[in-house]
PDB file of N, CA and C in Angstrom:
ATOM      1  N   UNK A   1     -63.176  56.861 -76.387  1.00  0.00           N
ATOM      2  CA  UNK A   1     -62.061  56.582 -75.515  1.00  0.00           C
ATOM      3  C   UNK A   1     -60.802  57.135 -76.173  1.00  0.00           C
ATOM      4  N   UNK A   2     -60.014  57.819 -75.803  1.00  0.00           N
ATOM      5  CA  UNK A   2     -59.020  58.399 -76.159  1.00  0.00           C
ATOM      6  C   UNK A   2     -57.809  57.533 -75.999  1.00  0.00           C
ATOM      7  N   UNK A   3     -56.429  57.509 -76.929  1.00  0.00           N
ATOM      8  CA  UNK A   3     -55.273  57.118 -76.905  1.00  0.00           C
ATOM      9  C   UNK A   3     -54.391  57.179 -75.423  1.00  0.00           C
ATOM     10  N   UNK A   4     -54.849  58.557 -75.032  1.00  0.00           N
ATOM     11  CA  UNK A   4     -54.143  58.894 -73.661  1.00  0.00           C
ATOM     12  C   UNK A   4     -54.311  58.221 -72.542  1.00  0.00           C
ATOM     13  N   UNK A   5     -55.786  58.059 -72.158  1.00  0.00           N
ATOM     14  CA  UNK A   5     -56.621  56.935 -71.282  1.00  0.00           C
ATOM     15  C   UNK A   5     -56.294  55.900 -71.371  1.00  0.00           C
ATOM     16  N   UNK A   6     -56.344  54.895 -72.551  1.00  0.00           N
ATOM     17  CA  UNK A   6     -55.868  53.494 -72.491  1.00  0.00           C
ATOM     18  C   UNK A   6     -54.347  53.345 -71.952  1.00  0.00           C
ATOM     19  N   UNK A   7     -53.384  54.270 -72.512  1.00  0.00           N
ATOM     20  CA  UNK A   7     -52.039  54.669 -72.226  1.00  0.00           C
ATOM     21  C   UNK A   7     -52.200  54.998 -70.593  1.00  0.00           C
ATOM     22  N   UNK A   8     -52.525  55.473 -69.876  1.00  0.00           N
ATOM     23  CA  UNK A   8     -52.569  55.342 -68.548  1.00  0.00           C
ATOM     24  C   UNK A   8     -52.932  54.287 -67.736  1.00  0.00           C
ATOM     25  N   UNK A   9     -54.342  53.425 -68.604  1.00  0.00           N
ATOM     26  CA  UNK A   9     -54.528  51.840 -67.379  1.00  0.00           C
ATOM     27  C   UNK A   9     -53.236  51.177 -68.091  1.00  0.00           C
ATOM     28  N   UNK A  10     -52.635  50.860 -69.128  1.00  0.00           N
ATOM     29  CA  UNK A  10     -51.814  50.455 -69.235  1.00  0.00           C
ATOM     30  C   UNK A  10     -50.717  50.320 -68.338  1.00  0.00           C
ATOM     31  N   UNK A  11     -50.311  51.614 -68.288  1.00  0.00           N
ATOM     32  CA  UNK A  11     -48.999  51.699 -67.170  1.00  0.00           C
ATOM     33  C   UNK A  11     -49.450  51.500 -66.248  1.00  0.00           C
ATOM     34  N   UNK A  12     -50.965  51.924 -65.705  1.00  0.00           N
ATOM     35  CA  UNK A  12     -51.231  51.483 -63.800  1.00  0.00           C
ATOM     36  C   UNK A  12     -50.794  49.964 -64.048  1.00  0.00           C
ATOM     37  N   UNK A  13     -52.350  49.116 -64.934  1.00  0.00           N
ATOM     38  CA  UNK A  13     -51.642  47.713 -64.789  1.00  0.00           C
ATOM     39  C   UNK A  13     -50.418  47.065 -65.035  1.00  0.00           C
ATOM     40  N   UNK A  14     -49.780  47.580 -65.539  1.00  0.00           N
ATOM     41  CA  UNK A  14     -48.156  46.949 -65.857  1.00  0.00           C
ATOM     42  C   UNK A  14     -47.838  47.229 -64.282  1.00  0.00           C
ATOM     43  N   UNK A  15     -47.720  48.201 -63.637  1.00  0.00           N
ATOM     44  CA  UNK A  15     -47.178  49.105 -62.492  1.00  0.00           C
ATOM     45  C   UNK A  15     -47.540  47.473 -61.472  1.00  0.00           C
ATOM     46  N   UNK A  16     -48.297  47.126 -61.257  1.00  0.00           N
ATOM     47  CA  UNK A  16     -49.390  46.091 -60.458  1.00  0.00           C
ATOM     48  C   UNK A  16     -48.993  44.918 -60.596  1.00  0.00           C
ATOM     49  N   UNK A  17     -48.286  44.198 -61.680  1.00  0.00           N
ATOM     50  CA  UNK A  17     -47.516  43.229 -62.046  1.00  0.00           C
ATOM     51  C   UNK A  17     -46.428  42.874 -61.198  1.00  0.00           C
ATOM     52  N   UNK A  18     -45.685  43.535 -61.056  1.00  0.00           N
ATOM     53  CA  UNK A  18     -44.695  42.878 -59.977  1.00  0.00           C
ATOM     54  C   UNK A  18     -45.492  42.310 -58.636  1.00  0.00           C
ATOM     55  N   UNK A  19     -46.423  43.014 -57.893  1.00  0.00           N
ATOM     56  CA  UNK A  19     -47.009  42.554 -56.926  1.00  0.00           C
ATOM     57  C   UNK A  19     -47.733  41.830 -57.082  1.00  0.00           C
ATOM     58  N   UNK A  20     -48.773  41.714 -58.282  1.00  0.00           N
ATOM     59  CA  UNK A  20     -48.936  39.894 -58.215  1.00  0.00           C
ATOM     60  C   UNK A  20     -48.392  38.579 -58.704  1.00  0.00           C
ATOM     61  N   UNK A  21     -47.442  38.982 -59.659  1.00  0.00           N
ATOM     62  CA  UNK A  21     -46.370  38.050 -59.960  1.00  0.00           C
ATOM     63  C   UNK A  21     -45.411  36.851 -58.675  1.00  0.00           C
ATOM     64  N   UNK A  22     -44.990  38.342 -58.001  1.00  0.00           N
ATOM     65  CA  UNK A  22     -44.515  38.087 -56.214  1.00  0.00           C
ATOM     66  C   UNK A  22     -45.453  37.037 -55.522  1.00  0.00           C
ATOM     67  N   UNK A  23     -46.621  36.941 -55.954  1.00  0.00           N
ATOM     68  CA  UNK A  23     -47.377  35.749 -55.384  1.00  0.00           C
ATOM     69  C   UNK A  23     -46.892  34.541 -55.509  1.00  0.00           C
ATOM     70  N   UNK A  24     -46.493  34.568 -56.775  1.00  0.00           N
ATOM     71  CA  UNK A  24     -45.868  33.048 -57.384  1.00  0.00           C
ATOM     72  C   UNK A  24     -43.961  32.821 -57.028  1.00  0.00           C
ATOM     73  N   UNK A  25     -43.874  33.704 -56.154  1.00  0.00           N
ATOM     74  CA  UNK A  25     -42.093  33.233 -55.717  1.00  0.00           C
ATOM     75  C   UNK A  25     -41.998  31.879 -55.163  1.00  0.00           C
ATOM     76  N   UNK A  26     -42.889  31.282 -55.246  1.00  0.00           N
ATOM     77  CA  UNK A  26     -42.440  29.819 -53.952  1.00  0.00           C
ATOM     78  C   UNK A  26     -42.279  28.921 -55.753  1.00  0.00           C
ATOM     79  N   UNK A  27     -43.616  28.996 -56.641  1.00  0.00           N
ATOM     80  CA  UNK A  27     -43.513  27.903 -57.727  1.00  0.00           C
ATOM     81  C   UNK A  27     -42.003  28.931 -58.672  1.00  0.00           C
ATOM     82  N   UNK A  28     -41.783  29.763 -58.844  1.00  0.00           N
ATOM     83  CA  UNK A  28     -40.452  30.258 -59.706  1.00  0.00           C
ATOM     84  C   UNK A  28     -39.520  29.892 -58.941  1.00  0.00           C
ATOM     85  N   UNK A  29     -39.383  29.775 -57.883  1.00  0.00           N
ATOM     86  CA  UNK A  29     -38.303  29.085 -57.144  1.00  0.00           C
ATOM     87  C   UNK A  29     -38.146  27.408 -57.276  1.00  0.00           C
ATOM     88  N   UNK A  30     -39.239  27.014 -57.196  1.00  0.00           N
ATOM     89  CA  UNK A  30     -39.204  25.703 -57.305  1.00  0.00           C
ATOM     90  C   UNK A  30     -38.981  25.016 -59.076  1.00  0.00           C
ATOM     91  N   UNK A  31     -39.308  25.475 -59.571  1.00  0.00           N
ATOM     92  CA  UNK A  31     -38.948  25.613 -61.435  1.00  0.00           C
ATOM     93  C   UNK A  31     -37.764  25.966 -61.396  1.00  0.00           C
ATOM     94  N   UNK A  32     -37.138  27.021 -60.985  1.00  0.00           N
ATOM     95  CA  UNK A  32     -35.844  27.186 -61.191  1.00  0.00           C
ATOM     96  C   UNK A  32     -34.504  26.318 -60.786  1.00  0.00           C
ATOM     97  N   UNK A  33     -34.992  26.103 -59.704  1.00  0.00           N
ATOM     98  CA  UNK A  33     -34.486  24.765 -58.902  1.00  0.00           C
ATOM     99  C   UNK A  33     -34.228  23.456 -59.897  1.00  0.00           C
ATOM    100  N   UNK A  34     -35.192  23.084 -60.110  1.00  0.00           N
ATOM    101  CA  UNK A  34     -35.388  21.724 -61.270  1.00  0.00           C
ATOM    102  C   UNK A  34     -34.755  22.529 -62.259  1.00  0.00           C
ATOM    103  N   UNK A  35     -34.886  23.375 -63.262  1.00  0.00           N
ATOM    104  CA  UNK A  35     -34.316  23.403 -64.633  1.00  0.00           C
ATOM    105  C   UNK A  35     -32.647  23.511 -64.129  1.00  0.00           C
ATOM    106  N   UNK A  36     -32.365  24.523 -62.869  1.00  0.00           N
ATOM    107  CA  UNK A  36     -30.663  23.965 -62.703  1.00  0.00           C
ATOM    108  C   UNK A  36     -30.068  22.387 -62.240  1.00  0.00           C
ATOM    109  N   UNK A  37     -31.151  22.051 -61.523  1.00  0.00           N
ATOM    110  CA  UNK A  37     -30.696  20.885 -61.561  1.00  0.00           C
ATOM    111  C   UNK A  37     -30.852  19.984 -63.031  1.00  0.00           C
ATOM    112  N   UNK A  38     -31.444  20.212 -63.398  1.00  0.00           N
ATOM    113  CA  UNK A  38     -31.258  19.136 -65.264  1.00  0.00           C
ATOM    114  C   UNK A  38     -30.559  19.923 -65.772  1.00  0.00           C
ATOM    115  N   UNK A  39     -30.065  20.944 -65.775  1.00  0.00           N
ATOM    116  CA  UNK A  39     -29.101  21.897 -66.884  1.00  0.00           C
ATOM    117  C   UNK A  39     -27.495  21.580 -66.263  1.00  0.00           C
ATOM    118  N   UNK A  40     -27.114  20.779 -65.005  1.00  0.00           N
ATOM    119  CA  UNK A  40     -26.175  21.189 -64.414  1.00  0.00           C
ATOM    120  C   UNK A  40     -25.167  20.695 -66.040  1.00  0.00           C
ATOM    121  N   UNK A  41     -23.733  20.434 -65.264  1.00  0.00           N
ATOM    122  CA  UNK A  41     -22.953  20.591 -66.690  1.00  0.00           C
ATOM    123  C   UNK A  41     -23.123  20.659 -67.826  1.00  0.00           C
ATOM    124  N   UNK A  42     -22.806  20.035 -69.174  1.00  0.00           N
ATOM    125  CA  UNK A  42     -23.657  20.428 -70.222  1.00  0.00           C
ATOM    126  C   UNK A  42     -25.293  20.076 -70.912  1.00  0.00           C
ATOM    127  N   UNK A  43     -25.391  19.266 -69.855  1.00  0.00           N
ATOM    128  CA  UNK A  43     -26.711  19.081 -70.353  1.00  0.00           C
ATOM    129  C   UNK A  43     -27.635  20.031 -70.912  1.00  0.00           C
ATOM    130  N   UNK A  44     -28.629  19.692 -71.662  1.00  0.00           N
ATOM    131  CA  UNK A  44     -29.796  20.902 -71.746  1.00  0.00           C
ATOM    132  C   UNK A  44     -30.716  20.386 -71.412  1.00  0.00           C
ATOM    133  N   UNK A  45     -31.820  21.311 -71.299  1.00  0.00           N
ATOM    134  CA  UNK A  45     -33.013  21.378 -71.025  1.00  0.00           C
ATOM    135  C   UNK A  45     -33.840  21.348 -72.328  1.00  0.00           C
ATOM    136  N   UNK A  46     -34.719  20.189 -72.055  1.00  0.00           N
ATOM    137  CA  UNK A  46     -35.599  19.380 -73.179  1.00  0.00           C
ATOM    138  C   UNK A  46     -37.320  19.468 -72.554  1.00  0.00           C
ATOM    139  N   UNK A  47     -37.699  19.823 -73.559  1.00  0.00           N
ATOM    140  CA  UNK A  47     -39.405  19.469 -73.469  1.00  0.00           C
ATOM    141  C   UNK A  47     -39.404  18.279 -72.610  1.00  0.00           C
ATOM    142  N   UNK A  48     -40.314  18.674 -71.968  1.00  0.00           N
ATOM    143  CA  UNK A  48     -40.805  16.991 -70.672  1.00  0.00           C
ATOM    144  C   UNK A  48     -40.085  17.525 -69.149  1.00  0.00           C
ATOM    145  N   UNK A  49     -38.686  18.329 -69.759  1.00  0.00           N
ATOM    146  CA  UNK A  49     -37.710  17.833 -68.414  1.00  0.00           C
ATOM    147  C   UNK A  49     -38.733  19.442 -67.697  1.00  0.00           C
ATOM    148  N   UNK A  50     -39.063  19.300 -66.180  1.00  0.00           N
ATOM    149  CA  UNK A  50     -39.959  20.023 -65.309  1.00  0.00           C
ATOM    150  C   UNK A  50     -41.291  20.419 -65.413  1.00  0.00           C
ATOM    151  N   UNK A  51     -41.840  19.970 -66.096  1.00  0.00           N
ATOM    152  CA  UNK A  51     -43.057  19.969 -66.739  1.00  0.00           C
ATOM    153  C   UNK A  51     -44.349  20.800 -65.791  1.00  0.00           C
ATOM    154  N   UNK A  52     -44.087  19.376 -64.566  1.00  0.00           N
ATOM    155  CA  UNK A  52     -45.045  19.800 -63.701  1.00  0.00           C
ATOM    156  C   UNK A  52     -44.331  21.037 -62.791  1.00  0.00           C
ATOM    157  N   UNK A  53     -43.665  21.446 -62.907  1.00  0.00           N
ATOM    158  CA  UNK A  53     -42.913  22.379 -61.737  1.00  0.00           C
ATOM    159  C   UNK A  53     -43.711  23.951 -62.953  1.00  0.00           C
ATOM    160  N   UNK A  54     -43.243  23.510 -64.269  1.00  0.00           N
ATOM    161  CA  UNK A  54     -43.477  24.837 -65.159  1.00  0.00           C
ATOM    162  C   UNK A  54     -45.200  24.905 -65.110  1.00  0.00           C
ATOM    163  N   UNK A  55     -45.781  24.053 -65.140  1.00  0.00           N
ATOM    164  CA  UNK A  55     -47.431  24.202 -65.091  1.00  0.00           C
ATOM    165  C   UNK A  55     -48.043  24.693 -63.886  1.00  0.00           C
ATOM    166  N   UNK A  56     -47.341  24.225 -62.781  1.00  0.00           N
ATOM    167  CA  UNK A  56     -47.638  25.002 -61.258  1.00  0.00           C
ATOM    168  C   UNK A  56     -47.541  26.395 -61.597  1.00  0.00           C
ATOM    169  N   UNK A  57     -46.441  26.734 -62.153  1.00  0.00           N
ATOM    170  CA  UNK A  57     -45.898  28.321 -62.231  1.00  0.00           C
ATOM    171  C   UNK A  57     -46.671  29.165 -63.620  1.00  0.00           C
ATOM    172  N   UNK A  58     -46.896  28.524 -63.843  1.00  0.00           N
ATOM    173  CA  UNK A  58     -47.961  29.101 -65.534  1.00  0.00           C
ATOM    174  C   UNK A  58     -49.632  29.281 -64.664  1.00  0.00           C
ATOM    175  N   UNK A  59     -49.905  28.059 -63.925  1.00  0.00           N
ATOM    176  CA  UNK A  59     -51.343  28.296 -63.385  1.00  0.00           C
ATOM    177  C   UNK A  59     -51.524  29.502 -62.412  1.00  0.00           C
ATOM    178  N   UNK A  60     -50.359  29.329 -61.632  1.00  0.00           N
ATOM    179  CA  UNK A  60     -50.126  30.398 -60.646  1.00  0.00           C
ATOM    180  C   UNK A  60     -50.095  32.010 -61.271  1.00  0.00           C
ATOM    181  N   UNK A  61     -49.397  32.252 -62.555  1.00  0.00           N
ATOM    182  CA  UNK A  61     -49.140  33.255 -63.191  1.00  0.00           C
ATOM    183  C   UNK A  61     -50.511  33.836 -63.816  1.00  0.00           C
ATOM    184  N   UNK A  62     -51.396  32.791 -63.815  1.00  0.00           N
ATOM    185  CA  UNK A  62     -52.440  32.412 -64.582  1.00  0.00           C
ATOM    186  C   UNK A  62     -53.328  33.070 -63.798  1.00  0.00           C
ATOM    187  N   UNK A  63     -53.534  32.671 -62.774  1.00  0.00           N
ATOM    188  CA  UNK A  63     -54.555  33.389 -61.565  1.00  0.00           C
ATOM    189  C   UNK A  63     -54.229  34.565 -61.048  1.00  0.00           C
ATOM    190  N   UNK A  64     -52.883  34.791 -60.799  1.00  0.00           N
ATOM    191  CA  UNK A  64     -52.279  36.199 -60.599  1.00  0.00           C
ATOM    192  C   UNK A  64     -52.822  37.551 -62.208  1.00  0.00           C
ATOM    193  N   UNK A  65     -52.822  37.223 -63.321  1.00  0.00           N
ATOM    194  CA  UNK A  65     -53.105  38.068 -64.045  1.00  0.00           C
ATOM    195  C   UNK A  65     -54.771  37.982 -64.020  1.00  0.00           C
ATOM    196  N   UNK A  66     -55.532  36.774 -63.872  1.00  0.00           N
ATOM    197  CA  UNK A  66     -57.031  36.776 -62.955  1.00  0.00           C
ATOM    198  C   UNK A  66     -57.371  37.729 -61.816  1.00  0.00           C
ATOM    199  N   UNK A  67     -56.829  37.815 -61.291  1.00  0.00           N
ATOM    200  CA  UNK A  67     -57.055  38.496 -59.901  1.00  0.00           C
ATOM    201  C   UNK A  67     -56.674  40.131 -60.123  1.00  0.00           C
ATOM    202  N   UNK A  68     -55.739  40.328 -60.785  1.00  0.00           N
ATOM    203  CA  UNK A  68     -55.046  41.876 -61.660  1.00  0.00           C
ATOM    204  C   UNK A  68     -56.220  41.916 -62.110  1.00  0.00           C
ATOM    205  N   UNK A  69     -56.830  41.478 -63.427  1.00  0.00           N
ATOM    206  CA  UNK A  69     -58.577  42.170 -63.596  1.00  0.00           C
ATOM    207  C   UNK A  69     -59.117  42.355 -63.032  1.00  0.00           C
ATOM    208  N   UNK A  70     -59.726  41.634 -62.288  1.00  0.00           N
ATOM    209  CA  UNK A  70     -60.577  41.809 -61.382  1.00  0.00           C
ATOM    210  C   UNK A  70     -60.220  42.910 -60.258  1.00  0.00           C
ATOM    211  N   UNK A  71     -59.082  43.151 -59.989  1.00  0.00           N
ATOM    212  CA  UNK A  71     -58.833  44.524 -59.279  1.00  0.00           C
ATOM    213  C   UNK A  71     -58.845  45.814 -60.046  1.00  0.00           C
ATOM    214  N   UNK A  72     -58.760  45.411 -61.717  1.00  0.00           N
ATOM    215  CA  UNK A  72     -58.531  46.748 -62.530  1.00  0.00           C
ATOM    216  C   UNK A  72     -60.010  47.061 -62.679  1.00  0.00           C
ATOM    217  N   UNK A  73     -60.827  45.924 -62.950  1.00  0.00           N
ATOM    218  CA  UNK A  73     -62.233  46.357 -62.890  1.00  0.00           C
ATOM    219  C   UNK A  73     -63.177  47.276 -61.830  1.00  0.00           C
ATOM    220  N   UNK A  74     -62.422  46.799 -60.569  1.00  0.00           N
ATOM    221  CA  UNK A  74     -62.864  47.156 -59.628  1.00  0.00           C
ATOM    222  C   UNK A  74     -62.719  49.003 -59.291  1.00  0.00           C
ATOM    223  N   UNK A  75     -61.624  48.825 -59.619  1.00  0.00           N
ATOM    224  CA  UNK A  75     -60.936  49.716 -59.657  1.00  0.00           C
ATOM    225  C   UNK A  75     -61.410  51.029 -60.684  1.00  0.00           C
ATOM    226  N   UNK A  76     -61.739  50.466 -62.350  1.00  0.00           N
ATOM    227  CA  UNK A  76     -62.304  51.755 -62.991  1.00  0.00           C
ATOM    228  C   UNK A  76     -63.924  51.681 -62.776  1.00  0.00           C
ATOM    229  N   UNK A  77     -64.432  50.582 -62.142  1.00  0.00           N
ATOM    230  CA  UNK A  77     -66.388  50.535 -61.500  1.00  0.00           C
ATOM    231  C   UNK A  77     -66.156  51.980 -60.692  1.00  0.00           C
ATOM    232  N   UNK A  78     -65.114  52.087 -59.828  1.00  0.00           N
ATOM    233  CA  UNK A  78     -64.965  52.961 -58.588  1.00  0.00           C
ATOM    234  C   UNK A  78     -64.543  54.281 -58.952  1.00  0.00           C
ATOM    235  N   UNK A  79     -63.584  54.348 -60.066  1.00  0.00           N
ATOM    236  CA  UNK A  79     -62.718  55.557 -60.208  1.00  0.00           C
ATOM    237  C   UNK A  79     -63.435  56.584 -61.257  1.00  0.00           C
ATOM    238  N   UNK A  80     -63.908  55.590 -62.641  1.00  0.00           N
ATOM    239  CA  UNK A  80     -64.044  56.136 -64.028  1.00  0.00           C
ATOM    240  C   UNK A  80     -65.700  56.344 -64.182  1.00  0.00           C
ATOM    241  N   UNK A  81     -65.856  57.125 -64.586  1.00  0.00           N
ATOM    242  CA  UNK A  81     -67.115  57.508 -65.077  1.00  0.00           C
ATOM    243  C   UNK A  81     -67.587  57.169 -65.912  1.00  0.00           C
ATOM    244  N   UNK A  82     -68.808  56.740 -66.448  1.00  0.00           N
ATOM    245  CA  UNK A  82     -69.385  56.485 -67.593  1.00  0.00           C
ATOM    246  C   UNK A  82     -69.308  57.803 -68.354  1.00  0.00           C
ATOM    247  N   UNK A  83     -69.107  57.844 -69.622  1.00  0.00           N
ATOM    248  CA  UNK A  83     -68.940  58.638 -70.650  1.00  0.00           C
ATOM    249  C   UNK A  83     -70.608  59.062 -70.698  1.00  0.00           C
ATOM    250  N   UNK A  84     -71.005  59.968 -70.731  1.00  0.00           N
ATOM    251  CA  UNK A  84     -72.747  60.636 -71.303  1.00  0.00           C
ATOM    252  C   UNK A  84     -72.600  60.106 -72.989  1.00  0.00           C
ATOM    253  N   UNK A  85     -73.807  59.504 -73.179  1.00  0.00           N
ATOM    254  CA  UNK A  85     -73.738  59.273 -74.956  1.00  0.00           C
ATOM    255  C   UNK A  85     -74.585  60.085 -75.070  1.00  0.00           C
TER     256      UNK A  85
END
């Protein structure tokens, strides 16, 4: 396998990231929401504070980079050739 090859699924899959990331706009919205609301004036933001809002959005992120394999797989089953040994 050559340097150049890996350097190309690289950039496809990075390229692919925004569109499944975009899956998860409803839980990054809703996380963001909660951390401004506990951050409003000086408060900060502490371990505990949105917890469950950040775990929705981690699982979600979670299955979105799940589903990115499984399309990259699909994807070099279809495209890439087995190498002759």
């Amino acid at each position: 396998m050559s340097g150049t090859n890996v350097w190309s699924r690289t950039r496809n899959r990075m390229k692919q990231f925004p569109e499944q990331f975009a899956q998860c706009s409803a839980e990054a919205a809703v996380y963001g929401k909660c951390v401004a609301a506990t951050t409003t004036g000086r408060q900060e933001l502490t371990k505990g504070h949105c917890a469950k809002e950040f775990e929705a959005l981690k699982t979600c992120f979670t299955n979105a980079c799940k589903s990115l394999d499984f399309i990259m797989s699909e994807y070099l089953e279809l495209h890439v050739k087995p190498s002759s040994g």
